[in-house]
N, C-alpha and C. Protein backbone atom coordinates (compact mmCIF):
# COMPACT_ATOMS: atom_id res chain seq x y z
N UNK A 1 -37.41 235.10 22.62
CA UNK A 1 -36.27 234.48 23.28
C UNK A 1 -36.19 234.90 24.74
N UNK A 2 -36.35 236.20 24.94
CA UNK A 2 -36.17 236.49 26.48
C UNK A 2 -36.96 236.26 26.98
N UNK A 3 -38.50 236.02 26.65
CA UNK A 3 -39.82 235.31 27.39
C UNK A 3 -39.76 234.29 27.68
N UNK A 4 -38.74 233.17 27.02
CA UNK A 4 -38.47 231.64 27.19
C UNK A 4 -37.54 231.55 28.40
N UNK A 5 -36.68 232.54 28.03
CA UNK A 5 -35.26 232.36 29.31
C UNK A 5 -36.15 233.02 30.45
N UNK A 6 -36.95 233.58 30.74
CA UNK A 6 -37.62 234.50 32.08
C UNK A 6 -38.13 233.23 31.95
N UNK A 7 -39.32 232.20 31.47
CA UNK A 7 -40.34 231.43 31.92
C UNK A 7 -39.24 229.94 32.48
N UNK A 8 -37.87 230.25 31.63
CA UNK A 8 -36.85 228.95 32.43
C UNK A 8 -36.72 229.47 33.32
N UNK A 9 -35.97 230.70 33.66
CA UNK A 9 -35.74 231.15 35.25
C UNK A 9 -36.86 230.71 36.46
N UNK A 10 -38.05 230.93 35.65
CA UNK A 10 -39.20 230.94 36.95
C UNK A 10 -39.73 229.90 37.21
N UNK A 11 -39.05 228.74 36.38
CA UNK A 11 -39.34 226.99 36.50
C UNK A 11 -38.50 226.54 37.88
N UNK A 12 -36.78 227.40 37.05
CA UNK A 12 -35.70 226.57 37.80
C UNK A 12 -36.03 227.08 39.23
N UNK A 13 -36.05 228.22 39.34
CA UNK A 13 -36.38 229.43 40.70
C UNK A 13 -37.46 228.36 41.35
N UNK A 14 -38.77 227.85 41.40
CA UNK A 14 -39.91 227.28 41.74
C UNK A 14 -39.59 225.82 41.96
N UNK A 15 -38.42 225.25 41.16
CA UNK A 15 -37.92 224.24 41.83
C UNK A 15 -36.62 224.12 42.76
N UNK A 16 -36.36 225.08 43.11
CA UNK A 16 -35.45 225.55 43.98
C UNK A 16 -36.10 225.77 45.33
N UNK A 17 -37.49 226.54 45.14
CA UNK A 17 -38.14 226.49 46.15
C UNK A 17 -38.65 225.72 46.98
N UNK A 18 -39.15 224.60 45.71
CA UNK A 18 -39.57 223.47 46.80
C UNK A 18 -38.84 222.52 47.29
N UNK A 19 -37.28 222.72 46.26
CA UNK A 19 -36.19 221.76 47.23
C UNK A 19 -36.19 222.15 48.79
N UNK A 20 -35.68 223.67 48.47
CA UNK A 20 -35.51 224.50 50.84
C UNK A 20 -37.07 224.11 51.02
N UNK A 21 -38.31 224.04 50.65
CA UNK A 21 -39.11 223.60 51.49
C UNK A 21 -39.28 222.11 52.19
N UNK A 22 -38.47 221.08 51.27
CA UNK A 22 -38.44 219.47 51.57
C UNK A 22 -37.27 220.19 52.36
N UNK A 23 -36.27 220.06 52.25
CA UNK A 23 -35.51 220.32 53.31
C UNK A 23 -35.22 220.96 54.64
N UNK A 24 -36.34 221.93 54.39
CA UNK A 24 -36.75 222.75 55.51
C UNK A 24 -37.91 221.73 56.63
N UNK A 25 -38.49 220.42 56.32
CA UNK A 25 -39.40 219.82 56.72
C UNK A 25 -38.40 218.75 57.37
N UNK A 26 -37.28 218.46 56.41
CA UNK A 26 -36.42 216.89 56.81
C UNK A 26 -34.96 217.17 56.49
N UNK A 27 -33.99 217.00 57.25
CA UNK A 27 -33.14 216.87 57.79
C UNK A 27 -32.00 215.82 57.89
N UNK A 28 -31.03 215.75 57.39
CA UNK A 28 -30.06 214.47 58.07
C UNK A 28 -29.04 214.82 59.37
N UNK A 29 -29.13 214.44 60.13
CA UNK A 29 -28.19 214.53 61.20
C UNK A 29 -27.78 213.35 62.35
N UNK A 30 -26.82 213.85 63.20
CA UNK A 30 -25.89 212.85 63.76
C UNK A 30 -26.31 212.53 65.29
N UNK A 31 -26.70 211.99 65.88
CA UNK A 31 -27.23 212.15 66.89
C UNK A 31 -25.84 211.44 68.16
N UNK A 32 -25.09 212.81 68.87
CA UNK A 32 -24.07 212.78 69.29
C UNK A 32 -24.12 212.04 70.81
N UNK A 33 -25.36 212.44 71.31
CA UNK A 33 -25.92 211.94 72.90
C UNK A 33 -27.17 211.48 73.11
N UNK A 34 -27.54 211.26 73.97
CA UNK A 34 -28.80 210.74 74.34
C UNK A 34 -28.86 210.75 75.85
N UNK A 35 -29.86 211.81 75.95
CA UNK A 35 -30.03 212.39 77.47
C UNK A 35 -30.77 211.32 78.35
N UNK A 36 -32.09 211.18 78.02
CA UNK A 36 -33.05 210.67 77.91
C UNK A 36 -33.72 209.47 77.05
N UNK A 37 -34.55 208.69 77.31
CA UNK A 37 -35.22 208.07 76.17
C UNK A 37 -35.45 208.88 75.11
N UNK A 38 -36.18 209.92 75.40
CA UNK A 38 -36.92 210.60 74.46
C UNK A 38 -36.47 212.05 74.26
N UNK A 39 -34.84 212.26 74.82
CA UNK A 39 -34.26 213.56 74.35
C UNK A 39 -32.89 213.01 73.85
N UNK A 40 -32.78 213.98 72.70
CA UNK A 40 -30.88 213.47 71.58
C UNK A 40 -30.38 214.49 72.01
N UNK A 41 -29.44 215.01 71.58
CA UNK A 41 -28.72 215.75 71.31
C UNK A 41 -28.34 215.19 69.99
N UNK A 42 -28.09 216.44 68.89
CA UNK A 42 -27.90 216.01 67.24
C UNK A 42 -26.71 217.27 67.13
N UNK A 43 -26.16 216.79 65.65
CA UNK A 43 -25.32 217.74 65.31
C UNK A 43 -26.04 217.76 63.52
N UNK A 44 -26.40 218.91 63.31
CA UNK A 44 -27.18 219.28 61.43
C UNK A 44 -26.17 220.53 61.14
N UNK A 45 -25.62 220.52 59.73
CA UNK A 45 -25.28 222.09 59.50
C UNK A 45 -24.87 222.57 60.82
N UNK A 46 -23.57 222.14 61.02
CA UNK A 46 -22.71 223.03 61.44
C UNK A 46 -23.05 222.95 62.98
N UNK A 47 -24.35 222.84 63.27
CA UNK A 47 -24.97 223.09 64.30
C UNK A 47 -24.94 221.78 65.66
N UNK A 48 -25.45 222.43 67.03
CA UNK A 48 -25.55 221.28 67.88
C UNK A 48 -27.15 221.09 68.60
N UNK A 49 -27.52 220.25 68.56
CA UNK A 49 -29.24 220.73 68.87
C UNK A 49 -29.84 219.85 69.92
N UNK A 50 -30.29 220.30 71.26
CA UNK A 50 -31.45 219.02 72.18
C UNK A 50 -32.50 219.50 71.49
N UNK A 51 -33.18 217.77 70.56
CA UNK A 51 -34.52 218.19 70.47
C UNK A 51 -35.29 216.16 71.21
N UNK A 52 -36.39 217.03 71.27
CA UNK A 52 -37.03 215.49 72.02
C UNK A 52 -38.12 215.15 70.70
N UNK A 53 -38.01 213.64 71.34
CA UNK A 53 -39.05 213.03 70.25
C UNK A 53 -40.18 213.22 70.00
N UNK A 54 -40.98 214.02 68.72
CA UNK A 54 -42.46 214.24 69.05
C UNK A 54 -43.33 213.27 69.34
N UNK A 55 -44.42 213.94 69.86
CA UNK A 55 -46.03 212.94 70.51
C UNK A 55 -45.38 211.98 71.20
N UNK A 56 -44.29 211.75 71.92
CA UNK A 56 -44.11 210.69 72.91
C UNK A 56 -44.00 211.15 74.23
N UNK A 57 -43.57 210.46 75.66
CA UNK A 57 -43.02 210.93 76.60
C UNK A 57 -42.37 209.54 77.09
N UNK A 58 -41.46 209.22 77.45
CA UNK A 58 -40.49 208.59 78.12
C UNK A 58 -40.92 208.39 79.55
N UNK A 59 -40.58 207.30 80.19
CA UNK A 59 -39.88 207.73 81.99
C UNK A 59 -39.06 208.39 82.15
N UNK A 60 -38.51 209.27 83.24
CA UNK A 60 -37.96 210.19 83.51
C UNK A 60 -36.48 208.99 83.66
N UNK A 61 -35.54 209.09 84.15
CA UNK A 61 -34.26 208.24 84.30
C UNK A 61 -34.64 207.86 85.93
N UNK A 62 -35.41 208.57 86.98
CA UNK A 62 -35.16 208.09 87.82
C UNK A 62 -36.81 206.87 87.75
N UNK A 63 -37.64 207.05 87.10
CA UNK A 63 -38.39 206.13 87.40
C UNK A 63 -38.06 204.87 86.68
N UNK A 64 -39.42 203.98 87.04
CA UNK A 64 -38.97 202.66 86.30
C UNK A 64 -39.31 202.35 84.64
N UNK A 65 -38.28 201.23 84.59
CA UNK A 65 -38.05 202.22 82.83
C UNK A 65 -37.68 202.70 82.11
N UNK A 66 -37.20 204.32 82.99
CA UNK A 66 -36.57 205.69 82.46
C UNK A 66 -35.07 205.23 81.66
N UNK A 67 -34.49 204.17 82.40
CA UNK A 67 -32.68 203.57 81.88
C UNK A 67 -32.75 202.14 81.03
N UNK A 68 -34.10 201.89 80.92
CA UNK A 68 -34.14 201.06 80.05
C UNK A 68 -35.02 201.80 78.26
N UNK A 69 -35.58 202.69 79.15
CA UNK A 69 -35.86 203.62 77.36
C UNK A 69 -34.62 204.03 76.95
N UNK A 70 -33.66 204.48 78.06
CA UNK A 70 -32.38 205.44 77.33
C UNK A 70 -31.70 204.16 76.67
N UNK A 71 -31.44 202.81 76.86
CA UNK A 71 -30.68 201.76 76.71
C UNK A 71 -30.97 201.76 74.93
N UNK A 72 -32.51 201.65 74.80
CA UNK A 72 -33.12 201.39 73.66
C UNK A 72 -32.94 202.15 72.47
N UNK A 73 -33.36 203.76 72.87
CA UNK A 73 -32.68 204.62 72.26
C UNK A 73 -31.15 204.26 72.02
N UNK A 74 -30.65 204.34 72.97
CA UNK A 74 -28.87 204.44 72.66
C UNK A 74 -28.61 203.51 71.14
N UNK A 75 -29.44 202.21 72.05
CA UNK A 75 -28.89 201.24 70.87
C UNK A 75 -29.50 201.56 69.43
N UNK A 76 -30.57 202.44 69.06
CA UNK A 76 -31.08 202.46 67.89
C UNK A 76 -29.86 203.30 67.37
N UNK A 77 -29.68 204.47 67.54
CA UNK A 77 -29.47 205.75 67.24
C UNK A 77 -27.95 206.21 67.49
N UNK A 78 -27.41 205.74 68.95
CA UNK A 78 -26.18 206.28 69.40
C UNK A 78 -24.88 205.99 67.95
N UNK A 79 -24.48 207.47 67.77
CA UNK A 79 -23.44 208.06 66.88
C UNK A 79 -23.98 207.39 65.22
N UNK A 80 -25.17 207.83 65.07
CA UNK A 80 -25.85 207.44 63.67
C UNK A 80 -26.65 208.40 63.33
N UNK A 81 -26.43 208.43 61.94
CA UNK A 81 -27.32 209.58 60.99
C UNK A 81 -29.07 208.92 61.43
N UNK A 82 -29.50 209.80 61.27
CA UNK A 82 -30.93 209.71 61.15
C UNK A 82 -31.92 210.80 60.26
N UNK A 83 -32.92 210.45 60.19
CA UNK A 83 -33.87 211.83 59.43
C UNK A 83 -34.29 212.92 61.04
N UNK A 84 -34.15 213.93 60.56
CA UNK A 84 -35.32 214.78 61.25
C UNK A 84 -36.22 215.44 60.52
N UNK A 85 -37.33 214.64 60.73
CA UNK A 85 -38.79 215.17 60.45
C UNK A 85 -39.74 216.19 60.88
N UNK A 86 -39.55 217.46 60.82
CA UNK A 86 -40.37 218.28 60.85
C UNK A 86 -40.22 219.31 62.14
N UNK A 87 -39.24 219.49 62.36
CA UNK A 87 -38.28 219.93 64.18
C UNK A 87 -39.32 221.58 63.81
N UNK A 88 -39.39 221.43 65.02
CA UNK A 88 -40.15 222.78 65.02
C UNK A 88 -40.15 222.67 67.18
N UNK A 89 -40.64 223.78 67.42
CA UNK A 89 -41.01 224.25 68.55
C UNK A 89 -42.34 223.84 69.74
N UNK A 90 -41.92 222.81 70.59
CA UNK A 90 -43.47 222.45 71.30
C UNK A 90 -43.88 223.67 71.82
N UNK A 91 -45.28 223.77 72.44
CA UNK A 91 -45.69 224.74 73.79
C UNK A 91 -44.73 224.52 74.92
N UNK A 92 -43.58 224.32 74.94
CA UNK A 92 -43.09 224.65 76.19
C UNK A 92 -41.52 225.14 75.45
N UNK A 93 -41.53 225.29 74.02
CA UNK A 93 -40.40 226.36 73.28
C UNK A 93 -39.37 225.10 73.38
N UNK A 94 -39.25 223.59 73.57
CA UNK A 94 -38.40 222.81 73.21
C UNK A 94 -38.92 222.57 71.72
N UNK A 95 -37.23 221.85 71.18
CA UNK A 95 -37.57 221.43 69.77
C UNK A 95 -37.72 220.25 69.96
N UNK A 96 -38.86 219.90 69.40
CA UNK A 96 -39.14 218.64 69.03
C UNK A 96 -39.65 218.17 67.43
N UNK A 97 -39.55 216.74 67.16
CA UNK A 97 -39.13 216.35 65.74
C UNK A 97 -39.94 214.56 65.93
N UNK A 98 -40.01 214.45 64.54
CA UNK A 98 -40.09 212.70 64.69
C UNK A 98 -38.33 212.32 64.39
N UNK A 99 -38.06 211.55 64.45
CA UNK A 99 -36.91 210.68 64.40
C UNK A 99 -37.02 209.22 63.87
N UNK A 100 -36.75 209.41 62.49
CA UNK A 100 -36.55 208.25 61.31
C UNK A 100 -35.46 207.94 61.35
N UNK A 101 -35.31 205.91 61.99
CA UNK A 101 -34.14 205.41 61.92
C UNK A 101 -33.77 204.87 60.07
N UNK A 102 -32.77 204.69 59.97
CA UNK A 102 -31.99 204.38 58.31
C UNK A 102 -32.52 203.39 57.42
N UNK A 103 -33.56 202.81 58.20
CA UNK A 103 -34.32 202.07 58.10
C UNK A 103 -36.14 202.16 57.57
N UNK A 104 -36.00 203.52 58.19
CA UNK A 104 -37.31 203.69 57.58
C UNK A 104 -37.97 204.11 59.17
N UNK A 105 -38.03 203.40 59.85
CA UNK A 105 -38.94 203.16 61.37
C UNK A 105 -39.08 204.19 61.75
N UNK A 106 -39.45 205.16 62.75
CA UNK A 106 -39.89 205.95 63.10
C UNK A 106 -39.60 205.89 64.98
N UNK A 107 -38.30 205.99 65.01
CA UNK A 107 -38.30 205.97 66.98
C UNK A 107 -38.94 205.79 68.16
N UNK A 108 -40.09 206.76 67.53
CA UNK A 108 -40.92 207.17 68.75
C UNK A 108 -42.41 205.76 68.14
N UNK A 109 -42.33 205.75 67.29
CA UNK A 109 -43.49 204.28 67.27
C UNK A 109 -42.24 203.47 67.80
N UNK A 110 -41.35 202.98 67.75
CA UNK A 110 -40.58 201.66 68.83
C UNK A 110 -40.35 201.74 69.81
N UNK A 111 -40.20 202.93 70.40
CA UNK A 111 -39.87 203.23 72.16
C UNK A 111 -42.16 202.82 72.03
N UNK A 112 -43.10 203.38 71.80
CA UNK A 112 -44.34 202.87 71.79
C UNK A 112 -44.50 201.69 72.06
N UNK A 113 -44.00 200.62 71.05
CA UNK A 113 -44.23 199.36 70.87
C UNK A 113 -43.58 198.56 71.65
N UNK A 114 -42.59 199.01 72.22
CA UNK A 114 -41.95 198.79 73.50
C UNK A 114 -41.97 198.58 75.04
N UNK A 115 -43.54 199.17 74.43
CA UNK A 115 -43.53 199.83 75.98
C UNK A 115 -42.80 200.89 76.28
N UNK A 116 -41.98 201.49 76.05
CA UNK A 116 -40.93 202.48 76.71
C UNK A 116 -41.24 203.49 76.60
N UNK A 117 -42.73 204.49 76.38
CA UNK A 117 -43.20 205.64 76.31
C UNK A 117 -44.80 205.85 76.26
N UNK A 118 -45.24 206.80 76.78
CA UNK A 118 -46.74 207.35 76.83
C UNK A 118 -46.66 207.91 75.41
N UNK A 119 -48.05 207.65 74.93
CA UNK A 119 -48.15 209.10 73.75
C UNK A 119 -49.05 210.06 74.33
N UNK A 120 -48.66 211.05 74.06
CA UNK A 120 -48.86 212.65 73.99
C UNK A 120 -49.97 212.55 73.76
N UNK A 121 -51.07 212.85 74.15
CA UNK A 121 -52.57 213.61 73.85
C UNK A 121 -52.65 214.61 73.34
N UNK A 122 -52.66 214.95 71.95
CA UNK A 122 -52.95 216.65 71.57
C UNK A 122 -53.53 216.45 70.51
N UNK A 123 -54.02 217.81 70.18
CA UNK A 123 -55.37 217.49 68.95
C UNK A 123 -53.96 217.86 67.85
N UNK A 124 -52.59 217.92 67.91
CA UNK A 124 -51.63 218.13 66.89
C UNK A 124 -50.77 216.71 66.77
N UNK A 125 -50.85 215.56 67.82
CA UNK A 125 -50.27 214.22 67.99
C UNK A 125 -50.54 213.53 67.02
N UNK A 126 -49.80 212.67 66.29
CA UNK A 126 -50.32 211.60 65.66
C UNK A 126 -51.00 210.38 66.50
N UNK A 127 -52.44 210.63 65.65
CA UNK A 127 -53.23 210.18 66.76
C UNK A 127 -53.19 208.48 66.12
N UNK A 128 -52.30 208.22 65.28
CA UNK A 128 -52.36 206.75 64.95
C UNK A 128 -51.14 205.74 65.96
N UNK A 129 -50.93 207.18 66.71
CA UNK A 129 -49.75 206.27 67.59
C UNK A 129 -50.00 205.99 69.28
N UNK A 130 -51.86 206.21 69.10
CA UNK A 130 -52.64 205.36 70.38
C UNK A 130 -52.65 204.08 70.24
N UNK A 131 -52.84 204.03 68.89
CA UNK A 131 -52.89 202.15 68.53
C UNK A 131 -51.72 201.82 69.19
N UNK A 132 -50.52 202.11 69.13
CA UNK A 132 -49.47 201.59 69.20
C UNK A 132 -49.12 201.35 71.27
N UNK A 133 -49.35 202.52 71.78
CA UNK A 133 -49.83 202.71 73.05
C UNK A 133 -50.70 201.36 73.74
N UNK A 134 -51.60 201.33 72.87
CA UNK A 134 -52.65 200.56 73.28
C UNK A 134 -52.60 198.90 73.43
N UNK A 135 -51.71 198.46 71.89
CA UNK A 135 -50.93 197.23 72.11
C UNK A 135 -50.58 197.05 73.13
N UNK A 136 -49.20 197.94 73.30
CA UNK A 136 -47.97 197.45 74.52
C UNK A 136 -48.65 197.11 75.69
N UNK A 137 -49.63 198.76 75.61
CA UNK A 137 -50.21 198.01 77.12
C UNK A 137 -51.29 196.92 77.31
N UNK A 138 -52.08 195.98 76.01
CA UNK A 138 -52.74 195.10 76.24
C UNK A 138 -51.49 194.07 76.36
N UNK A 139 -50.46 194.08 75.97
CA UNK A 139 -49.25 193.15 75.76
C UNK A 139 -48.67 192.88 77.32
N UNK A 140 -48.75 193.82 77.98
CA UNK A 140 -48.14 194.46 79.31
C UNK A 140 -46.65 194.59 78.88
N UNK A 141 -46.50 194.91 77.91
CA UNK A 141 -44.78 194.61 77.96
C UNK A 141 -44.32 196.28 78.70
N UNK A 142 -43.38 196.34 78.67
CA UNK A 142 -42.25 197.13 79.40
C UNK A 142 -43.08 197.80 80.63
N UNK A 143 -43.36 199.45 80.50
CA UNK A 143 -43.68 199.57 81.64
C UNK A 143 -45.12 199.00 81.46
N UNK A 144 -45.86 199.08 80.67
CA UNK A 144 -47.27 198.56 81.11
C UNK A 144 -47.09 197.09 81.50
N UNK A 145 -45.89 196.53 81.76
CA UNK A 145 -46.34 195.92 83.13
C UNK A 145 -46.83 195.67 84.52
N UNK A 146 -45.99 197.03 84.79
CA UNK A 146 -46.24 197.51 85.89
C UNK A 146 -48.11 198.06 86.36
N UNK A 147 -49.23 197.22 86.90
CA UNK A 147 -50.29 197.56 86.91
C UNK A 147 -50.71 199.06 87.17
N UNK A 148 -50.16 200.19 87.74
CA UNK A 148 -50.27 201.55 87.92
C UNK A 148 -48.80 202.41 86.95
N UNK A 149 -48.84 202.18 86.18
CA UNK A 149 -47.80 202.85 85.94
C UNK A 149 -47.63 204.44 85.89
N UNK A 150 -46.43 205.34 86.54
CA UNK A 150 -46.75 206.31 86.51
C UNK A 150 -46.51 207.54 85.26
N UNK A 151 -47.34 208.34 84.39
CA UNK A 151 -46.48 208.83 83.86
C UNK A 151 -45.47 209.74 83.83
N UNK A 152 -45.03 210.29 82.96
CA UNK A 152 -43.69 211.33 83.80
C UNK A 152 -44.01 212.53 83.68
N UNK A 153 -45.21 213.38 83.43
CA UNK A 153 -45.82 214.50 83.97
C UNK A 153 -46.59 214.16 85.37
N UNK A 154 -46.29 213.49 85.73
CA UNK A 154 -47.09 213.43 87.21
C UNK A 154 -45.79 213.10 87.92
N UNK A 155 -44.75 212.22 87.68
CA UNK A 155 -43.66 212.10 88.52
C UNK A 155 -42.96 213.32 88.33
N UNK A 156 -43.10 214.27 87.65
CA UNK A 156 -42.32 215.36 88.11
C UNK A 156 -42.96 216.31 89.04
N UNK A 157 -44.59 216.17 89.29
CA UNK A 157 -45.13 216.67 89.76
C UNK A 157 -44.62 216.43 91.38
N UNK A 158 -44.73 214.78 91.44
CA UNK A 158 -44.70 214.08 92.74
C UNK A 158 -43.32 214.61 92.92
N UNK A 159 -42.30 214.71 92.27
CA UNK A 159 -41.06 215.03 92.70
C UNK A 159 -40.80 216.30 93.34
N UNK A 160 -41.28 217.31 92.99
CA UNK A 160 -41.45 218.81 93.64
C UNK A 160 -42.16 218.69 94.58
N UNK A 161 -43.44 217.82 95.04
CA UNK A 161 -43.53 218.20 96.06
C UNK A 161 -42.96 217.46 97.25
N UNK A 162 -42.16 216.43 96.77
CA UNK A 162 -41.25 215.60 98.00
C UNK A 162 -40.27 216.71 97.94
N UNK A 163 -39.46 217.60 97.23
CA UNK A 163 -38.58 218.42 97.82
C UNK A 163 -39.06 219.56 98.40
């Protein structure tokens, strides 16, 4: 009898575990602001959080673009639950996450398909979201209209050294 109740304990215990591990991966929360195209502000547990969208990058607000990604965002997301997928820490110690609209979609593939963002180059990027890159800009839609478009690690570059 007590070998049965220890081998239930160590079932229920092991599925307990892997509940905080799904949950520890995904998330529901409220996404209160929107800085950026590609930065929220969320509220999870209690909490208030800037995290930016993973493997994407946005226009900055002052380039071209930059207030039409935030428009897009706003309208997906502004004062709506969403998933957060996998928030963890980039190399530069921001949190970043994917962002699943209620729908299923995935944010950062529609700001893509949009035109309204670069993807991220890293051997950790989802590298299925060049395809998506690659459309817009055979499409020319949003900024890959623009024949040079700049991205926004280089316009911040250009920006420091005009000040």
């Amino acid at each position: 009898m007590v070998r049965h109740s220890f081998a239930f304990a160590l079932v229920i215990l092991g599925t307990f575990a892997a509940l905080s591990d799904l949950s520890a991966a995904e998330l529901v929360a409220k996404v209160i602001s929107i800085e950026e195209g590609d930065r929220l502000t969320i509220r999870h547990s209690g909490r208030t959080e800037t995290i930016y969208i993973k493997d994407i990058d946005c226009p900055q607000l002052t380039q071209p673009y930059g207030k039409q990604a935030k428009r897009v965002t706003t309208a997906f997301v502004a004062n709506r639950d969403v998933i957060i997928r996998g928030l963890a820490a980039d190399k530069q110690k921001r949190l970043s996450a994917e962002v699943v609209l209620h729908d299923g979609r995935s944010l950062g593939r529609e700001l893509l398909k949009e035109g309204l963002a670069w993807w991220k180059r890293s051997p950790a990027a989802d590298q299925r979201l060049e395809l998506l890159e690659e459309l817009a800009r055979a499409g020319g839609k949003g900024l890959w209209s623009d024949p040079k478009p700049i991205p926004p690690w280089e316009w911040k570059q250009q920006a420091k050294v005009r000040r």
